[in-house]
C-alpha atoms as a PDB file:
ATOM      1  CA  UNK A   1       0.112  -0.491   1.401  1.00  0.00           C
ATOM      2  CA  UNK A   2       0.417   3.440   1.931  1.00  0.00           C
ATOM      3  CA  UNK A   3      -0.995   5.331  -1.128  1.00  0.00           C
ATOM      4  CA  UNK A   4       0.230   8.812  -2.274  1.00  0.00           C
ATOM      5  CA  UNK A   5      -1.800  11.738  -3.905  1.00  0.00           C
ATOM      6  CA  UNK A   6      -0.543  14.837  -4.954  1.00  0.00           C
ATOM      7  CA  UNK A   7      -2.412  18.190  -4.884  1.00  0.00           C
ATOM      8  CA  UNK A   8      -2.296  21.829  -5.775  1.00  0.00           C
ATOM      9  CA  UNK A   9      -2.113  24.267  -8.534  1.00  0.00           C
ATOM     10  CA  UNK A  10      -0.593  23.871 -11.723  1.00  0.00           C
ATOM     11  CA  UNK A  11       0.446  27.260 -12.571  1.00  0.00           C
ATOM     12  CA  UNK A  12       2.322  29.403 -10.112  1.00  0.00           C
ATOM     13  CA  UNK A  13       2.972  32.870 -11.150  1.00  0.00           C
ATOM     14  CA  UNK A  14       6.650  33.642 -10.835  1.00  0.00           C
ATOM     15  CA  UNK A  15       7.197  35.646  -6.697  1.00  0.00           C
ATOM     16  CA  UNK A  16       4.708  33.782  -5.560  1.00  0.00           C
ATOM     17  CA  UNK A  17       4.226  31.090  -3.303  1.00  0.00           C
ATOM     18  CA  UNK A  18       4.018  27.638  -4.471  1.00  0.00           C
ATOM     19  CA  UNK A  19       2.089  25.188  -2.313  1.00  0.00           C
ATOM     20  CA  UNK A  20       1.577  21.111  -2.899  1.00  0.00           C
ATOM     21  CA  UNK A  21      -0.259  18.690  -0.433  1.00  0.00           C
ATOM     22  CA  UNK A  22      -0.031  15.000  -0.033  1.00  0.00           C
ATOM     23  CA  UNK A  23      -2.490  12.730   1.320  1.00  0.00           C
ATOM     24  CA  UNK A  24      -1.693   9.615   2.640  1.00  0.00           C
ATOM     25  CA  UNK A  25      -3.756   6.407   2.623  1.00  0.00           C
ATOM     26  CA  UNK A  26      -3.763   3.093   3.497  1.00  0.00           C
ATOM     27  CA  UNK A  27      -1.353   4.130   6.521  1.00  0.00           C
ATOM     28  CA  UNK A  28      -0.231   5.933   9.646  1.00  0.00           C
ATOM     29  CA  UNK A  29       1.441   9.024   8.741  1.00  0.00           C
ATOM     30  CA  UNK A  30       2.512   9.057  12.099  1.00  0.00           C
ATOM     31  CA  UNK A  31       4.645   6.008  11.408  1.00  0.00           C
ATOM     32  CA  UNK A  32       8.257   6.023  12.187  1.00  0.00           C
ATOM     33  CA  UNK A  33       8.672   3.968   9.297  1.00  0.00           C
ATOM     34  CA  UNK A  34       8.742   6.511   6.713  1.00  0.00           C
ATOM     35  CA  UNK A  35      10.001  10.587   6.340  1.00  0.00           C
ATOM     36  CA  UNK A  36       7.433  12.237   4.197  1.00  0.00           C
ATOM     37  CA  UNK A  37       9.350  13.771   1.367  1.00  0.00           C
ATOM     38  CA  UNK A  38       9.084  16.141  -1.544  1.00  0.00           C
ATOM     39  CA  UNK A  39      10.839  15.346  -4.651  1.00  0.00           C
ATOM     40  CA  UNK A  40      11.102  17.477  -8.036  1.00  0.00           C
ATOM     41  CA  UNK A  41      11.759  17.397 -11.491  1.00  0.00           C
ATOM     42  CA  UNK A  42      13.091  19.916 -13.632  1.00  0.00           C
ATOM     43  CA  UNK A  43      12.241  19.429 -17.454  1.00  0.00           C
ATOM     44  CA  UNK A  44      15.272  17.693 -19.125  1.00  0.00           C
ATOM     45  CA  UNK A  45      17.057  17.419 -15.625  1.00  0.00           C
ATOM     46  CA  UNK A  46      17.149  14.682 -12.685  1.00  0.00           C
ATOM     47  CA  UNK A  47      15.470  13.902  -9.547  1.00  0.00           C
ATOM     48  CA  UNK A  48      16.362  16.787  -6.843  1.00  0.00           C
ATOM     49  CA  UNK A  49      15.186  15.756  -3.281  1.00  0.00           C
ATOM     50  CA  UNK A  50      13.427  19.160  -1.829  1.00  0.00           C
ATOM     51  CA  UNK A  51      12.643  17.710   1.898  1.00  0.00           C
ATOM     52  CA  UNK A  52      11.059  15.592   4.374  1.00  0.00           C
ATOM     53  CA  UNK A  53       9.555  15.240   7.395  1.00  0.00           C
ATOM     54  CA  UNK A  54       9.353  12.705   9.797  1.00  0.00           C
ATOM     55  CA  UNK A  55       7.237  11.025  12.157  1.00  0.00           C
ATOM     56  CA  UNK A  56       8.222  13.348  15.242  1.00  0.00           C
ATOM     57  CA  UNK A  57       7.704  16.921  12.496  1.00  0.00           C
ATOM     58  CA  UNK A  58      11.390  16.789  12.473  1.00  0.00           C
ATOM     59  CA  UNK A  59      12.356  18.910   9.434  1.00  0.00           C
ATOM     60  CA  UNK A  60      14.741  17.953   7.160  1.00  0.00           C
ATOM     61  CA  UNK A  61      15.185  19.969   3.795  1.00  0.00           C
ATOM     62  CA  UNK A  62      17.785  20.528   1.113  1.00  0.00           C
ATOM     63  CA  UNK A  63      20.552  22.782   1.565  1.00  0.00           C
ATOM     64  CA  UNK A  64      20.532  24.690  -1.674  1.00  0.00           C
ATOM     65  CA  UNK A  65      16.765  25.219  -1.512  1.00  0.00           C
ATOM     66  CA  UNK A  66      16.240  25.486   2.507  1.00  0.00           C
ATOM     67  CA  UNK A  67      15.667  28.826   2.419  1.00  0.00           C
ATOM     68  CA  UNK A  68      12.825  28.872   0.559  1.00  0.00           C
ATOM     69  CA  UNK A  69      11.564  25.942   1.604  1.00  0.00           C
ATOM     70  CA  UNK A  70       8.784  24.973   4.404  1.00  0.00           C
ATOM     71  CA  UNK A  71       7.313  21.047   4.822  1.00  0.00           C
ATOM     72  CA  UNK A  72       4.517  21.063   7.098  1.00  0.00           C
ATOM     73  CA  UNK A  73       1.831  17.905   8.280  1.00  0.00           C
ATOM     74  CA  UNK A  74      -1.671  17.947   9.587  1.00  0.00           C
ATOM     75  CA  UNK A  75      -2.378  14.699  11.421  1.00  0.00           C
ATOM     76  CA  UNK A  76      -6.185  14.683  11.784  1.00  0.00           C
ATOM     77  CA  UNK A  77      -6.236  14.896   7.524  1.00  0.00           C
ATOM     78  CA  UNK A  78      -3.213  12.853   7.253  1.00  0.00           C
ATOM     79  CA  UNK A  79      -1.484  15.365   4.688  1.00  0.00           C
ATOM     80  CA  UNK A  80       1.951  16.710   4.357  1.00  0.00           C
ATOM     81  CA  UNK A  81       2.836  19.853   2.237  1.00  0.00           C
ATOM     82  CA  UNK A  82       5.338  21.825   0.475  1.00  0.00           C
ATOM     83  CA  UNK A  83       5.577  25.697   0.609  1.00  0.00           C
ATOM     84  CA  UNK A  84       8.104  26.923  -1.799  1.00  0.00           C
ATOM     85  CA  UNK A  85       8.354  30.682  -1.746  1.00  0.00           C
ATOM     86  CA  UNK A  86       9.903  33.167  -4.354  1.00  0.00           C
ATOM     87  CA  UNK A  87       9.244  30.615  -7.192  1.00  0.00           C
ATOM     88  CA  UNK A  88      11.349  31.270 -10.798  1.00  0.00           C
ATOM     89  CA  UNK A  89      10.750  30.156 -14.140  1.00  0.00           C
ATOM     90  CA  UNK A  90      13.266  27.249 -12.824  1.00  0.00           C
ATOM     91  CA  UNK A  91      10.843  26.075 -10.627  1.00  0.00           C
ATOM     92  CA  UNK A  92       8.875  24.650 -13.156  1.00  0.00           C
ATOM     93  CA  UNK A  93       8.595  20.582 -13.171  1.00  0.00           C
ATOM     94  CA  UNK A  94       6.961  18.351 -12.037  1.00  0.00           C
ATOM     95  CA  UNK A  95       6.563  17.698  -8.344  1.00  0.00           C
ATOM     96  CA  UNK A  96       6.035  14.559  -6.417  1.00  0.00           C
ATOM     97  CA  UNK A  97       5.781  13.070  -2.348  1.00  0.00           C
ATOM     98  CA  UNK A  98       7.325   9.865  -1.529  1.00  0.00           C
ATOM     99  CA  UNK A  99       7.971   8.156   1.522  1.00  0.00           C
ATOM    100  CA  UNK A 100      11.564   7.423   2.631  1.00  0.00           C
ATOM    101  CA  UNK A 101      12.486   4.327   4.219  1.00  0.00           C
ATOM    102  CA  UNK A 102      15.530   5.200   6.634  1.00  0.00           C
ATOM    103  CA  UNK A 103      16.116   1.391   7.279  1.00  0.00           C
ATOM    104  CA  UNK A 104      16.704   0.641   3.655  1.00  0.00           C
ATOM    105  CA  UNK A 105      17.693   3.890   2.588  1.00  0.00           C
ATOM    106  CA  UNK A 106      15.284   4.304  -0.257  1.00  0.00           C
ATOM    107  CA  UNK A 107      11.649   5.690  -1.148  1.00  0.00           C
ATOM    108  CA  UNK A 108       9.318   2.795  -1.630  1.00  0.00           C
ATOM    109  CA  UNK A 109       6.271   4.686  -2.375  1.00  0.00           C
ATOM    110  CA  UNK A 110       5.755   7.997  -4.703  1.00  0.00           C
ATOM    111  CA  UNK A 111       2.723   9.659  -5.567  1.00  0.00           C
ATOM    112  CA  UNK A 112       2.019  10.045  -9.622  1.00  0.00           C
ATOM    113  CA  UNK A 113       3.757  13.694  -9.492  1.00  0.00           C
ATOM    114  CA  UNK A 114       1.995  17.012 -10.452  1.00  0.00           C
ATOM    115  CA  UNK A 115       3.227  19.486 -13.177  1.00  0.00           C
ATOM    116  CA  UNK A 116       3.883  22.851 -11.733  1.00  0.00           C
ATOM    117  CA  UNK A 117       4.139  25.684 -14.282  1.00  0.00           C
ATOM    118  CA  UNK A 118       5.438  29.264 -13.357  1.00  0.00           C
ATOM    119  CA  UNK A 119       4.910  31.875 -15.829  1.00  0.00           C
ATOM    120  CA  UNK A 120       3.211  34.971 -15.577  1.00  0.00           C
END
């Protein structure tokens, strides 16, 4: 069963560059099964799928935040991680990877999610 950890700061200072890393366990990331995804939170708001990547580094990310966004993978330490640059009070939430299942259409495995503050 693949496992899902979340790393990183937890307070971002508002221009600056948030970065997250996930580390996988228990599986392949190079799988075809799953697209690595990042997945956020906004405090008293819903889930707002950031981006993924898949098992070729096939990029995939969210249209309102694309341009800001960057997922990127390192094999040989079998992370994934999430540059978000230009971060805003409105940033804030908390942050989580999960692993999307294209055959089913769903994410069958999250990390625990990481609170990301920015504030100066």
């Amino acid at each position: 069963q693949v496992q899902l950890q979340e790393s990183g700061p937890g307070l971002v200072k508002p221009s600056q560059m948030l970065s997250l890393t996930c580390t996988v366990s228990g599986g392949s990331i190079t799988t075809s099964r799953y697209r690595w995804s990042w997945i956020r939170q906004p405090p008293g708001k819903g889930l707002e799928w950031m981006g993924s990547i898949g098992a070729d580094g096939s990029t995939y990310y969210s249209s309102s935040l694309k341009s800001r966004t960057s997922i990127s993978r390192d094999t040989s330490k079998k992370e994934f991680s999430l540059q978000l640059s230009s971060v805003t009070p409105e940033d804030t939430g908390v942050y989580s990877c999960a692993a999307w299942v294209g055959t089913t259409s769903e994410f069958d495995t999250w990390g625990r999610g990481t609170q990301v503050t920015v504030s100066s």
